[in-house]
N, C-alpha and C. Protein backbone atom coordinates (compact mmCIF):
# COMPACT_ATOMS: atom_id res chain seq x y z
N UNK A 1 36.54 114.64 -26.76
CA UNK A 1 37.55 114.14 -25.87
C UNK A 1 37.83 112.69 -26.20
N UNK A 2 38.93 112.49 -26.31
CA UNK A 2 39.05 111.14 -26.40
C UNK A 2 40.15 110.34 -24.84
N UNK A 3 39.42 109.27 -24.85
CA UNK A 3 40.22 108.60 -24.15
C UNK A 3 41.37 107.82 -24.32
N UNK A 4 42.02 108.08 -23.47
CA UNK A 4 43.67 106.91 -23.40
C UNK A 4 43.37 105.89 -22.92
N UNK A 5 43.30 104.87 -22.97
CA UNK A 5 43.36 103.30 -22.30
C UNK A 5 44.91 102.62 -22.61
N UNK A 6 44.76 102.48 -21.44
CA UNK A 6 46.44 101.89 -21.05
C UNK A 6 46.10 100.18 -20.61
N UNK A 7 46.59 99.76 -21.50
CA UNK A 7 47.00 98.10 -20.70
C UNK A 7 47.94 98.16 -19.67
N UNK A 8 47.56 97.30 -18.76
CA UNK A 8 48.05 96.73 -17.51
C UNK A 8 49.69 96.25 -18.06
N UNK A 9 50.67 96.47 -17.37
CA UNK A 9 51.85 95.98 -17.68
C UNK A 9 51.69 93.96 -17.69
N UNK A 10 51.94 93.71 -18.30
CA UNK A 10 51.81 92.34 -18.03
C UNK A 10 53.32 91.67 -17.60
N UNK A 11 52.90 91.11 -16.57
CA UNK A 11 54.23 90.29 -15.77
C UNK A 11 55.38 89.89 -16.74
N UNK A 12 56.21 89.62 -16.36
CA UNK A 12 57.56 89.40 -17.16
C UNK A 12 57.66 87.71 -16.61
N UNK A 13 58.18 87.17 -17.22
CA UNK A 13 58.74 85.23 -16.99
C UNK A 13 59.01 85.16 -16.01
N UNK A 14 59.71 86.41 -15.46
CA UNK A 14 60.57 86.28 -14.27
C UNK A 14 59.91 86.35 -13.06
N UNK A 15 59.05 87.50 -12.92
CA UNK A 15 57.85 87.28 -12.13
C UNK A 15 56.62 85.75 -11.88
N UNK A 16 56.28 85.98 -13.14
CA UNK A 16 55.48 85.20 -13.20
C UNK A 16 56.18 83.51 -12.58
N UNK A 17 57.35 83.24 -12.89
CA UNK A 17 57.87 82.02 -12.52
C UNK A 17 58.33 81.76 -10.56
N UNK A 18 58.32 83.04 -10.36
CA UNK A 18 58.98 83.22 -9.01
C UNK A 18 57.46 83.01 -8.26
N UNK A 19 56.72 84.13 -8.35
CA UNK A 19 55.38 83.78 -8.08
C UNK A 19 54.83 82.21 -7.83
N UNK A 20 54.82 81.39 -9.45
CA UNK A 20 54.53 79.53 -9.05
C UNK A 20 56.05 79.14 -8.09
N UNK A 21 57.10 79.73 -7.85
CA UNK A 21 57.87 78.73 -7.39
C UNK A 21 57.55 78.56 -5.61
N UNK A 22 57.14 80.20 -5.63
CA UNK A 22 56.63 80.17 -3.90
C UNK A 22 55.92 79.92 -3.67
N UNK A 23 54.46 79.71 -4.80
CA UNK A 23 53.12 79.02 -4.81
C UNK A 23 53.42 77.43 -4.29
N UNK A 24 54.35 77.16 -5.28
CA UNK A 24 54.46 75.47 -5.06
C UNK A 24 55.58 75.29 -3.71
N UNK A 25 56.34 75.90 -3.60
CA UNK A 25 56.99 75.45 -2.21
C UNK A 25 55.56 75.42 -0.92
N UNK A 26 54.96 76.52 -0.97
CA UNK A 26 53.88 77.25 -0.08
C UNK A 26 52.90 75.64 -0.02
N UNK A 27 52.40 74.95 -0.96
CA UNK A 27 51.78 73.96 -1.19
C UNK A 27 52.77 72.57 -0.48
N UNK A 28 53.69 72.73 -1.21
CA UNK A 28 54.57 71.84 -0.42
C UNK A 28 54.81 71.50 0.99
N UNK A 29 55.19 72.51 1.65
CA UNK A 29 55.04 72.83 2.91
C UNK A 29 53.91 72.77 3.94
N UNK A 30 52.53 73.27 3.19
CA UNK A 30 51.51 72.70 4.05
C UNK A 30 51.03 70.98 3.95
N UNK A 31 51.26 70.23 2.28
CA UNK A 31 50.92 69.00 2.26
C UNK A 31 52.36 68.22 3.40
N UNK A 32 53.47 68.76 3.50
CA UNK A 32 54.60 67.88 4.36
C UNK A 32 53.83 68.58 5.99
N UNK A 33 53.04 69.59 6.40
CA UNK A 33 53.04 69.72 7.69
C UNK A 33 51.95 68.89 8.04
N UNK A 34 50.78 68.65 7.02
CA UNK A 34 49.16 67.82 7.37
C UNK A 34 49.63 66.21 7.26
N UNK A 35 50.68 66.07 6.96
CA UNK A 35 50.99 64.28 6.72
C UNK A 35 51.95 64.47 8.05
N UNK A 36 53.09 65.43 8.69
CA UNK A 36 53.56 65.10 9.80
C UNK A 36 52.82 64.87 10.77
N UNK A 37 51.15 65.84 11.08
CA UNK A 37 50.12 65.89 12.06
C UNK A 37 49.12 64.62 11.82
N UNK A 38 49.13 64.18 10.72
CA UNK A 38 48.09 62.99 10.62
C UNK A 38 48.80 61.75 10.83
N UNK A 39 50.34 61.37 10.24
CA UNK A 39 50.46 59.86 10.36
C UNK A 39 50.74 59.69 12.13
N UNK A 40 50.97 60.15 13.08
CA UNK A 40 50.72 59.85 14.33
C UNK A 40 49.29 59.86 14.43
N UNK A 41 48.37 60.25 14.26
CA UNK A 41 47.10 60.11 14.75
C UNK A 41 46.64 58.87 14.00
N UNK A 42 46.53 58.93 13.08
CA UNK A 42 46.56 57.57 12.32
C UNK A 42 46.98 56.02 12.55
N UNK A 43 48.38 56.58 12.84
CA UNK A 43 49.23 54.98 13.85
C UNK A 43 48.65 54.97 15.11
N UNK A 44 47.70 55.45 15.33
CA UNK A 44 47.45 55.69 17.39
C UNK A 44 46.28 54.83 16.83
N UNK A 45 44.89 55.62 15.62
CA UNK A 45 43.85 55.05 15.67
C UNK A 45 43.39 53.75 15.15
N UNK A 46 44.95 53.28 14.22
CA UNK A 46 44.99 51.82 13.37
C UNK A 46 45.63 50.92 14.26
N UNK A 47 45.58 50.27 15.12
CA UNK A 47 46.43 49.41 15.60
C UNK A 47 47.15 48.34 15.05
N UNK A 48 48.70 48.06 15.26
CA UNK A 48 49.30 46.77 14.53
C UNK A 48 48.74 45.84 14.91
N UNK A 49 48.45 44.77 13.34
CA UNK A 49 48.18 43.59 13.47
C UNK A 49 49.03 42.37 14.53
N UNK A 50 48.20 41.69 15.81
CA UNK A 50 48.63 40.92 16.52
C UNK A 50 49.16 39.55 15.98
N UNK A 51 49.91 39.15 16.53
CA UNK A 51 50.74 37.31 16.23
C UNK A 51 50.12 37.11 17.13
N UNK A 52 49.71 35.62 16.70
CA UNK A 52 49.44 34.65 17.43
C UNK A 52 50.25 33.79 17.66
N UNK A 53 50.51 33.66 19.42
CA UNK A 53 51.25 32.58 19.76
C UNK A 53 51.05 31.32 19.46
N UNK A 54 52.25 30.82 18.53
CA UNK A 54 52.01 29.23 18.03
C UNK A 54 51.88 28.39 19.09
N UNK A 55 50.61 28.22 19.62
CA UNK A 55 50.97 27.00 20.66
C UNK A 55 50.67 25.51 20.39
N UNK A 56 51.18 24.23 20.23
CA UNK A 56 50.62 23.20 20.28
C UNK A 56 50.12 22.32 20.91
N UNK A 57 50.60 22.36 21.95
CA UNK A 57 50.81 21.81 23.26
C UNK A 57 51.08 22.85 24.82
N UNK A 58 49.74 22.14 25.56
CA UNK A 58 50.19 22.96 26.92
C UNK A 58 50.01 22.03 27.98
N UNK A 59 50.94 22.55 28.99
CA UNK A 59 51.15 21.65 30.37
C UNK A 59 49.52 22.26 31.10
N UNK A 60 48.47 21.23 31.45
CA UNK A 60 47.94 22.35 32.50
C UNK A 60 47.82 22.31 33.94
N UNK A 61 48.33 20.63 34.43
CA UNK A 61 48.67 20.39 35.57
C UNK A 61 48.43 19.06 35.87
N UNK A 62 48.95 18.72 37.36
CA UNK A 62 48.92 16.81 37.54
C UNK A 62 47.00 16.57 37.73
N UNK A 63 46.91 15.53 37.25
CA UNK A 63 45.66 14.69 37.90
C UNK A 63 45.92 15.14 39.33
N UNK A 64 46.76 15.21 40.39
CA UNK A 64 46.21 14.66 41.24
C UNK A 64 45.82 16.06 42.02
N UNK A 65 46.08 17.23 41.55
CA UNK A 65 45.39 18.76 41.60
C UNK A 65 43.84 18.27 41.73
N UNK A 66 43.38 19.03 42.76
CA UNK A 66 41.84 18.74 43.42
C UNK A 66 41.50 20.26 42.90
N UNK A 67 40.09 19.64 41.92
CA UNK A 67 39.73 21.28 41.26
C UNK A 67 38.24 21.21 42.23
N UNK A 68 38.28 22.70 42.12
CA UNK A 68 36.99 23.37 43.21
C UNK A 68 35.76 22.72 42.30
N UNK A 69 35.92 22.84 40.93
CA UNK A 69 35.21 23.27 40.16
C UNK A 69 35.04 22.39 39.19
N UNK A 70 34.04 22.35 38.72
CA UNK A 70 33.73 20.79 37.81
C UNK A 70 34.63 20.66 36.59
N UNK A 71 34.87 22.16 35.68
CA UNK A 71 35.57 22.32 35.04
C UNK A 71 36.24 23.44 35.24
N UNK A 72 37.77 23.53 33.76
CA UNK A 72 38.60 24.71 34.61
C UNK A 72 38.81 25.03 32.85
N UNK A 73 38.83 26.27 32.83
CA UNK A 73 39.04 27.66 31.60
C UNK A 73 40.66 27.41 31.85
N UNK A 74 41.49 27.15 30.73
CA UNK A 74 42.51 27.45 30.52
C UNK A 74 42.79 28.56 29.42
N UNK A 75 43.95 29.04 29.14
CA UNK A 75 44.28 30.25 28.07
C UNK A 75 45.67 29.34 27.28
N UNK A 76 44.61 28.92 25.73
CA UNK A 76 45.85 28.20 24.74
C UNK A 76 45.93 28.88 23.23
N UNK A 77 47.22 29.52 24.03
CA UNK A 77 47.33 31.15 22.78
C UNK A 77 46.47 31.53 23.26
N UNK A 78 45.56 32.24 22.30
CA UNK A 78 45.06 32.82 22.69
C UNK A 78 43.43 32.82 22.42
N UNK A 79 43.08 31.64 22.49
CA UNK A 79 42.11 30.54 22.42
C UNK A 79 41.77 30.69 23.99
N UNK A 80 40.35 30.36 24.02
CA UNK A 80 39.79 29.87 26.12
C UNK A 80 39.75 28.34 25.55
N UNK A 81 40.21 27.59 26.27
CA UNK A 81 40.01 26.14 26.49
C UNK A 81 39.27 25.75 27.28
N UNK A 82 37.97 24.83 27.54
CA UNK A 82 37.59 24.27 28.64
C UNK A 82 38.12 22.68 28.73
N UNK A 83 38.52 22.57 30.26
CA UNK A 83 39.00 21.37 30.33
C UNK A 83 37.91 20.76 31.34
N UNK A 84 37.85 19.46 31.20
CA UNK A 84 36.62 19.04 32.18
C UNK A 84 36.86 17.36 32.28
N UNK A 85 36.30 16.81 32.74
CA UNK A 85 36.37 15.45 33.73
C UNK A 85 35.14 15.26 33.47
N UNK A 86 34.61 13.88 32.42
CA UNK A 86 32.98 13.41 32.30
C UNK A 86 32.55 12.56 33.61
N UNK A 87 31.34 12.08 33.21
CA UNK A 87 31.39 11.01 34.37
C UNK A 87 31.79 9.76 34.30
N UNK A 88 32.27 9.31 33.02
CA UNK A 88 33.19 7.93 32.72
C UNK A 88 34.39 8.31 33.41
N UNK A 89 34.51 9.62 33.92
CA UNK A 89 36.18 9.71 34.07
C UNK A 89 37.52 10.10 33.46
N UNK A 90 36.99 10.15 31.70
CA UNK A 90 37.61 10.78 30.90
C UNK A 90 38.00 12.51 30.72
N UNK A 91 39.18 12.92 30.76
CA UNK A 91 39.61 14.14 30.45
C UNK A 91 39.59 14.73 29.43
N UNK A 92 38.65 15.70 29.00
CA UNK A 92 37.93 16.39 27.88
C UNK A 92 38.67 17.71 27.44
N UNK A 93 38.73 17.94 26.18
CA UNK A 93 38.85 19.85 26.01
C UNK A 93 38.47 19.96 25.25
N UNK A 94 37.89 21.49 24.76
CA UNK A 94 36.84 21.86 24.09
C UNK A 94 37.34 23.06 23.62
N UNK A 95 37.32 23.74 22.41
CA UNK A 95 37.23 25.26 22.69
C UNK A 95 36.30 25.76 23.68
N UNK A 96 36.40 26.56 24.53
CA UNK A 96 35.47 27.32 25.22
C UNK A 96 34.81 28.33 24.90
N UNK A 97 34.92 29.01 23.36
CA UNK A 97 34.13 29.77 22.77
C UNK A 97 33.08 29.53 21.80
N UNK A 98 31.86 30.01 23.05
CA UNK A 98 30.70 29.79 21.65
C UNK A 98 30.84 30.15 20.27
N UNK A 99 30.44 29.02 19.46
CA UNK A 99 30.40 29.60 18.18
C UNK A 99 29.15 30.54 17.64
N UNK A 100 28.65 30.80 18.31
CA UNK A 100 27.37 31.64 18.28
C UNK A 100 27.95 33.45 18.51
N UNK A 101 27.96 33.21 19.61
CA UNK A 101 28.30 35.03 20.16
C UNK A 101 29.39 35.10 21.41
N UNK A 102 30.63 34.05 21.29
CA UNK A 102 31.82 33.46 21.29
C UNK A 102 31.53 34.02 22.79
N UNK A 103 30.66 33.67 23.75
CA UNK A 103 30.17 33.60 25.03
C UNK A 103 31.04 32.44 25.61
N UNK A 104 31.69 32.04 26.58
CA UNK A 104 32.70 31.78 27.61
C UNK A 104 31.30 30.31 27.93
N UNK A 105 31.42 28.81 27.59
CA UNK A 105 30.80 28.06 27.91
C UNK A 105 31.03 27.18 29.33
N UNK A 106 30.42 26.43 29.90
CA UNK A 106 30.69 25.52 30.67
C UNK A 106 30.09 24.55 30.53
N UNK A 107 30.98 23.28 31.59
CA UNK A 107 30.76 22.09 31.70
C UNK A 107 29.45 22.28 32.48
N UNK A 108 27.84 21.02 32.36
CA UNK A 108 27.16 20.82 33.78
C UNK A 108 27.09 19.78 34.02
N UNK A 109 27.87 19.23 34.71
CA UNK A 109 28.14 17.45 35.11
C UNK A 109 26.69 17.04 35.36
N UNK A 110 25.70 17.91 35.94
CA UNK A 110 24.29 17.18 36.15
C UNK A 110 23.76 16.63 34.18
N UNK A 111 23.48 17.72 33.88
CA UNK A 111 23.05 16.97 32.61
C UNK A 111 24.14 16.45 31.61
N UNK A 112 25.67 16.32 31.99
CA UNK A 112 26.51 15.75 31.13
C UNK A 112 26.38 16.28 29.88
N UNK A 113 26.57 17.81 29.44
CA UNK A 113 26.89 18.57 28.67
C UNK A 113 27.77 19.63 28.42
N UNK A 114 28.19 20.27 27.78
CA UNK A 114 28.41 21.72 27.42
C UNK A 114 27.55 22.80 26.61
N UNK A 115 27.41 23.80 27.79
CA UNK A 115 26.56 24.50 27.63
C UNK A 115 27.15 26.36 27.91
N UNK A 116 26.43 26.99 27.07
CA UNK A 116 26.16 28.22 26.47
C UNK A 116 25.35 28.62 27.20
N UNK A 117 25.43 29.45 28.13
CA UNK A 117 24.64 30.42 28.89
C UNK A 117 23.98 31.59 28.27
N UNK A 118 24.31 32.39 27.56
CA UNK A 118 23.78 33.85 26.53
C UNK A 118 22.61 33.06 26.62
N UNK A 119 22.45 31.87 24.85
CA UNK A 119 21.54 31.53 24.63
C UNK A 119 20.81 30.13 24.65
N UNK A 120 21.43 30.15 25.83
CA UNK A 120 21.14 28.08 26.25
C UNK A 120 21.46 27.23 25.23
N UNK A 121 22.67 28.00 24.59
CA UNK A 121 23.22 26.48 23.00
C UNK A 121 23.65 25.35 24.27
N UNK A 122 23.20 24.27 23.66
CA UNK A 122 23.93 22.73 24.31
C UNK A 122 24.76 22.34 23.32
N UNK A 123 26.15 21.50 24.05
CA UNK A 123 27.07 21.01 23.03
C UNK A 123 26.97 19.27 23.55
N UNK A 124 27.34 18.02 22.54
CA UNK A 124 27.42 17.29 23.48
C UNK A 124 28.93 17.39 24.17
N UNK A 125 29.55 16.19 24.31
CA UNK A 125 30.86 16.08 25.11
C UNK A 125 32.12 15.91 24.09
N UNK A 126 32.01 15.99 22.53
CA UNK A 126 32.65 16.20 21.86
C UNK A 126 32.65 17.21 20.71
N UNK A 127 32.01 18.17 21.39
CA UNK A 127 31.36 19.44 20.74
C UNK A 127 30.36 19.57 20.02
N UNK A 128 29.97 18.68 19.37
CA UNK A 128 28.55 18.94 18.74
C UNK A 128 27.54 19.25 18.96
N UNK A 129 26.69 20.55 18.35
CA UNK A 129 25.67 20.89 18.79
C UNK A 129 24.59 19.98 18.75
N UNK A 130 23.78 20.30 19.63
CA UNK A 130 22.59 19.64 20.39
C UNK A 130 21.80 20.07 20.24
N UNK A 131 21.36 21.35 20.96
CA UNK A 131 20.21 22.71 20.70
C UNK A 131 20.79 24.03 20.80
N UNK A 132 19.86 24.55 20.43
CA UNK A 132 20.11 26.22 20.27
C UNK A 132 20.74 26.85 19.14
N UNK A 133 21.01 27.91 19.32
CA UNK A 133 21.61 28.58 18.08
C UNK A 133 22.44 28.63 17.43
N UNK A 134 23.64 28.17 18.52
CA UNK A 134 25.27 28.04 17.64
C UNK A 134 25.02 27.02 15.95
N UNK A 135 25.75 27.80 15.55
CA UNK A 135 25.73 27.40 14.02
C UNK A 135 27.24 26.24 13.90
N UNK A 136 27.42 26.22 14.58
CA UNK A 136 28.88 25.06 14.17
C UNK A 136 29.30 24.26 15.35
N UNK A 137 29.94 23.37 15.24
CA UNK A 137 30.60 22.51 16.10
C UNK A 137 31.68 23.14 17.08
N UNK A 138 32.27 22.88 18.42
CA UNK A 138 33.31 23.45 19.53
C UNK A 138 34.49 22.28 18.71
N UNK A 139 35.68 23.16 18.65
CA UNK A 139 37.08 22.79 18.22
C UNK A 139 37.53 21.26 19.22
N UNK A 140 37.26 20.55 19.11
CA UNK A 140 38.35 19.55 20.07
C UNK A 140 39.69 19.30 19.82
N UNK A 141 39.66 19.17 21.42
CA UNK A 141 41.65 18.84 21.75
C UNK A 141 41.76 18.22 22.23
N UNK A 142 42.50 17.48 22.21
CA UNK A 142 43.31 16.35 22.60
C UNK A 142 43.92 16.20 23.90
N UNK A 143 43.65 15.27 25.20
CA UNK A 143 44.10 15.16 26.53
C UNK A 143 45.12 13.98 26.61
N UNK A 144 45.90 14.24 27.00
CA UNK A 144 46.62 13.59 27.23
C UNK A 144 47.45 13.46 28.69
N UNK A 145 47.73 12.12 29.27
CA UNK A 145 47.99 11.90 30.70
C UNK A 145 48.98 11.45 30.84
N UNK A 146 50.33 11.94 31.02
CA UNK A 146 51.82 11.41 31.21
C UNK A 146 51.81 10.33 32.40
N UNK A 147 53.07 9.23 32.15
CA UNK A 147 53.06 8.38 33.54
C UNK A 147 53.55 9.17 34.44
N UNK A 148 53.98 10.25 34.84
CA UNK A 148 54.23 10.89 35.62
C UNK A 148 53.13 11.56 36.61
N UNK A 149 51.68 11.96 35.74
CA UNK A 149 50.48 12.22 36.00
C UNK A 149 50.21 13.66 35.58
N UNK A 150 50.87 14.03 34.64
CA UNK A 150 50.63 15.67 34.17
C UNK A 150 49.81 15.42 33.02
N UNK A 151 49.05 16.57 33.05
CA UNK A 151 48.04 16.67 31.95
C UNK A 151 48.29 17.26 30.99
N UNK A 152 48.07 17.39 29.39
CA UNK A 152 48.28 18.35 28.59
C UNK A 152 47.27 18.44 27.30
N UNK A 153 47.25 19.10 27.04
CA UNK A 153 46.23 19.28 26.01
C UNK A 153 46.94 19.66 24.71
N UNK A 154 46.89 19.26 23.71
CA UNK A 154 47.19 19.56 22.64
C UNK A 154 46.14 19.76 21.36
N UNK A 155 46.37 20.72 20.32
CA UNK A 155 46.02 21.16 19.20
C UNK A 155 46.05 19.76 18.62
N UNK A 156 44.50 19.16 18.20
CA UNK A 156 44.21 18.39 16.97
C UNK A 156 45.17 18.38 15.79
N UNK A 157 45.46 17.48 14.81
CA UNK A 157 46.10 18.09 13.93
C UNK A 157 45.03 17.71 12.72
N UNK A 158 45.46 18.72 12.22
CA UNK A 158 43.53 18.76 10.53
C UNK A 158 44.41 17.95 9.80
């Protein structure tokens, strides 16, 4: 007995080309549906980069404003400012962010410092560290007292 063996018809161009064309649309179609479902999730989980308000100068009120409080936290841009009153009488500002672990500082008129609560950093009255951990100097700004009696603080210029 002998056997017949038959080859498989083999596809024609025409097939074979129709076949990749629905392959590649088919591909197409799922890479355009996973980029419509991802770039919203994506823009939700990247947030746009913020501007910073150029500020140079801010009004923060007259001398003759009676503060509760030895010193007062202002918002310049978007910087904390501490403003404070020494015991010479002079009107002070400081950045108000530790340079350590950017902890929210205050004035203590008893020991005539600025001080860091987290980790007890001391600054003196023109920012320089004293003790503790902060690794750098507090930004100073500039007070200034109109004849009118308004206060303002302005950005140093480097």
């Amino acid at each position: 007995m002998s056997t017949i063996t038959t080859t498989p018809e083999q596809p024609t161009g025409d097939k074979l080309s129709r076949r990749r064309a629905l392959r590649n649309l088919l591909g197409i179609g799922i890479v355009g549906w996973l980029g419509s479902v991802l770039y919203p999730v994506v823009r939700y989980l990247v947030p746009p980069p913020l501007g910073e308000a150029k500020v140079s100068s801010l009004k923060v009120g007259a001398v003759s404003d009676v503060w509760e409080q030895p010193f007062r936290i202002i918002q310049f841009g978007r910087s904390p400012v501490i403003l404070f009153k020494d015991r010479q009488g002079t009107y002070r500002a400081l950045e108000a962010s530790c340079t350590h672990l950017a902890c929210i500082v205050q004035y203590k008129e008893d020991d005539n410092i600025v001080w860091c609560a987290c980790h007890n950093g001391k600054f003196d009255l023109s920012g320089k560290v004293v003790s503790g951990p902060p690794p750098e100097a507090l930004e100073p700004y500039d007070v200034n007292i109109t004849d009118s009696g308004e206060i303002w603080v302005s950005r140093r210029e480097s």
